[in-house]
N, C-alpha and C. Protein backbone atom coordinates (compact mmCIF):
# COMPACT_ATOMS: atom_id res chain seq x y z
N UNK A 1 154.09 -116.24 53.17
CA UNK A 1 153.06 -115.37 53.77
C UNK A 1 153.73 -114.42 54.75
N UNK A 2 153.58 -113.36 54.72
CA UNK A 2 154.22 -112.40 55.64
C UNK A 2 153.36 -111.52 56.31
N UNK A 3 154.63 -111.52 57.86
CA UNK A 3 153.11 -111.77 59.48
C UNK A 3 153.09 -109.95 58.85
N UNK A 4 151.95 -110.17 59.71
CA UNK A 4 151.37 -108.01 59.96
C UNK A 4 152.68 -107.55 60.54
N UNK A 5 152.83 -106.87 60.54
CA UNK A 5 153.65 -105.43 60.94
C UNK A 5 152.96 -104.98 62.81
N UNK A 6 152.04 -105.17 62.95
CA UNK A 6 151.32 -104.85 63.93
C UNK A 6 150.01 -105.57 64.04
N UNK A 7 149.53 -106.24 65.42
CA UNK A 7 148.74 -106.45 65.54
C UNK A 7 147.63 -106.30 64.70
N UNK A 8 146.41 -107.10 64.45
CA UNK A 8 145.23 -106.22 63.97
C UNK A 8 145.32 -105.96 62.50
N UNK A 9 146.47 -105.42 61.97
CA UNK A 9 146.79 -104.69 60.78
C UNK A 9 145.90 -105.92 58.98
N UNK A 10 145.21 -105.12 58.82
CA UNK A 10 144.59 -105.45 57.44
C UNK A 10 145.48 -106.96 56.48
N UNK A 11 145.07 -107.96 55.92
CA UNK A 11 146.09 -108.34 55.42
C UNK A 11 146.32 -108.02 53.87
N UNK A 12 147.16 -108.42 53.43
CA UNK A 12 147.59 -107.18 51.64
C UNK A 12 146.11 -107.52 50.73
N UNK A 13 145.43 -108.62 50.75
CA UNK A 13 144.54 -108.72 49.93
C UNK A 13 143.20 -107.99 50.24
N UNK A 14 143.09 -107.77 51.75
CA UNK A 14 142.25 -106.46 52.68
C UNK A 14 142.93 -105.07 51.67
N UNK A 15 143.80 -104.69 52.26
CA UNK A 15 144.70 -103.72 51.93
C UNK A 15 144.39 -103.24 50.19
N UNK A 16 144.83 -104.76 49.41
CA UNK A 16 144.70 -104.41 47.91
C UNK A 16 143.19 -103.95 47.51
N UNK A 17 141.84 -104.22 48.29
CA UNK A 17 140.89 -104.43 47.86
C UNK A 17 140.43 -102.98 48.43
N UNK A 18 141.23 -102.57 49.83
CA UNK A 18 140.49 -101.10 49.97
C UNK A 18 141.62 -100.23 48.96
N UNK A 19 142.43 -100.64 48.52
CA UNK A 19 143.49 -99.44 47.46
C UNK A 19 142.22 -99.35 46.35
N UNK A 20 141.78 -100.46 45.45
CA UNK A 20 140.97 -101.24 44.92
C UNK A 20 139.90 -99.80 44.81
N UNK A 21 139.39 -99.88 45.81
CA UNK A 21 138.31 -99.09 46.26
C UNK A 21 138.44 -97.54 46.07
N UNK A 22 139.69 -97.10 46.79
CA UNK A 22 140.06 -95.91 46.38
C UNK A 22 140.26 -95.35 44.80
N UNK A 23 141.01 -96.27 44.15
CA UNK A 23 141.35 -95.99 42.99
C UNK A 23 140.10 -95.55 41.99
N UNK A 24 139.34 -96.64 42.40
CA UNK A 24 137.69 -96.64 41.77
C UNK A 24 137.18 -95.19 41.97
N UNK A 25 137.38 -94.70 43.65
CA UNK A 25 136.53 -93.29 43.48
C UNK A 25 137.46 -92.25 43.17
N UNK A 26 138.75 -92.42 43.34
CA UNK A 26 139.53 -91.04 42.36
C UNK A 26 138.69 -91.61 40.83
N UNK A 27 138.48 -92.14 40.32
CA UNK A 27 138.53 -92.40 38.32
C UNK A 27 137.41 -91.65 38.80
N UNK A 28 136.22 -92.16 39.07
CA UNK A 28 134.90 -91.46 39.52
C UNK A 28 135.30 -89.93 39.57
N UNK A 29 135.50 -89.51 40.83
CA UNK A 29 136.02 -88.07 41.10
C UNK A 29 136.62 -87.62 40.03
N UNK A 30 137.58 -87.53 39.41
CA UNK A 30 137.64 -87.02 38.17
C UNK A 30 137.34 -86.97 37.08
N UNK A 31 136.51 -88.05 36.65
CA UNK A 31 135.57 -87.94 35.22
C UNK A 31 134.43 -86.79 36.05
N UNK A 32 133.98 -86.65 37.48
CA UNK A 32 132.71 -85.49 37.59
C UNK A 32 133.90 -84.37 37.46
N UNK A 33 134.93 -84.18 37.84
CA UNK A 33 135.76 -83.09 37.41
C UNK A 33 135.89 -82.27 36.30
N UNK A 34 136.29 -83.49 35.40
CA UNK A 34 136.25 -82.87 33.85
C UNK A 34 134.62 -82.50 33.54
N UNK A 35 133.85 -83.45 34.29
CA UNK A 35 132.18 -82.92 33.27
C UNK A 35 132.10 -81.60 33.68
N UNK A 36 132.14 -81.27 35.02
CA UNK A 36 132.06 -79.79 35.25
C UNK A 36 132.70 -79.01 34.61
N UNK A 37 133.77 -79.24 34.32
CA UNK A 37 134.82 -78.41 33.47
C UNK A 37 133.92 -78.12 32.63
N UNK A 38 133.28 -79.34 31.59
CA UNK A 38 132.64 -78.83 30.43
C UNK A 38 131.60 -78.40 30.42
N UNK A 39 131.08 -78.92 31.64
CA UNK A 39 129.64 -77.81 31.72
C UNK A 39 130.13 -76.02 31.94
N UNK A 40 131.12 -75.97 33.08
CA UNK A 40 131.62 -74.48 33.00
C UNK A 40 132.00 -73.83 32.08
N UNK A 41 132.28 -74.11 31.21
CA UNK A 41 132.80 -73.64 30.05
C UNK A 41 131.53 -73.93 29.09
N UNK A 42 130.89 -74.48 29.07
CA UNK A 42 129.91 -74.56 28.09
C UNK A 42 128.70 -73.36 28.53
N UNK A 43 128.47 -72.83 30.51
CA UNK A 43 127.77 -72.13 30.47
C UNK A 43 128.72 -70.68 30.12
N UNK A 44 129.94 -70.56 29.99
CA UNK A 44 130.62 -69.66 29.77
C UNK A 44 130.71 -68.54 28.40
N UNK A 45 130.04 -69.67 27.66
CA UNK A 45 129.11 -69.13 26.24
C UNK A 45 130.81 -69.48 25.31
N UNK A 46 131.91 -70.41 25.72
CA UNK A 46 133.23 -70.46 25.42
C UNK A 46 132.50 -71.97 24.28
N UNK A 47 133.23 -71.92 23.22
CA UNK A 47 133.24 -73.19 22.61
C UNK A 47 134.67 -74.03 22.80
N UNK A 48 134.18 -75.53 22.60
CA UNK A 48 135.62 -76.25 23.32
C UNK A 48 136.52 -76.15 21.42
């Protein structure tokens, strides 16, 4: 088991679970990325 680095500091399974978290809303954030894409281009009168 290895001590914190600093007081206070999150421990890795804290840590893994907010990475965890992040990762989740980048996939999110970029699947609404691409939909816009295709909506922009779809109001663009452009076929894919």
């Amino acid at each position: 088991m290895a001590l914190p680095a600093y007081p206070g500091m999150p421990s890795l399974a804290e840590q893994w679970r907010e990475g965890a978290m992040h990762y989740v809303d980048f996939s999110e954030a970029r699947d609404n990325f691409f939909e816009r894409a295709r909506i922009a281009l779809d109001n663009d009168g452009t076929k894919r």
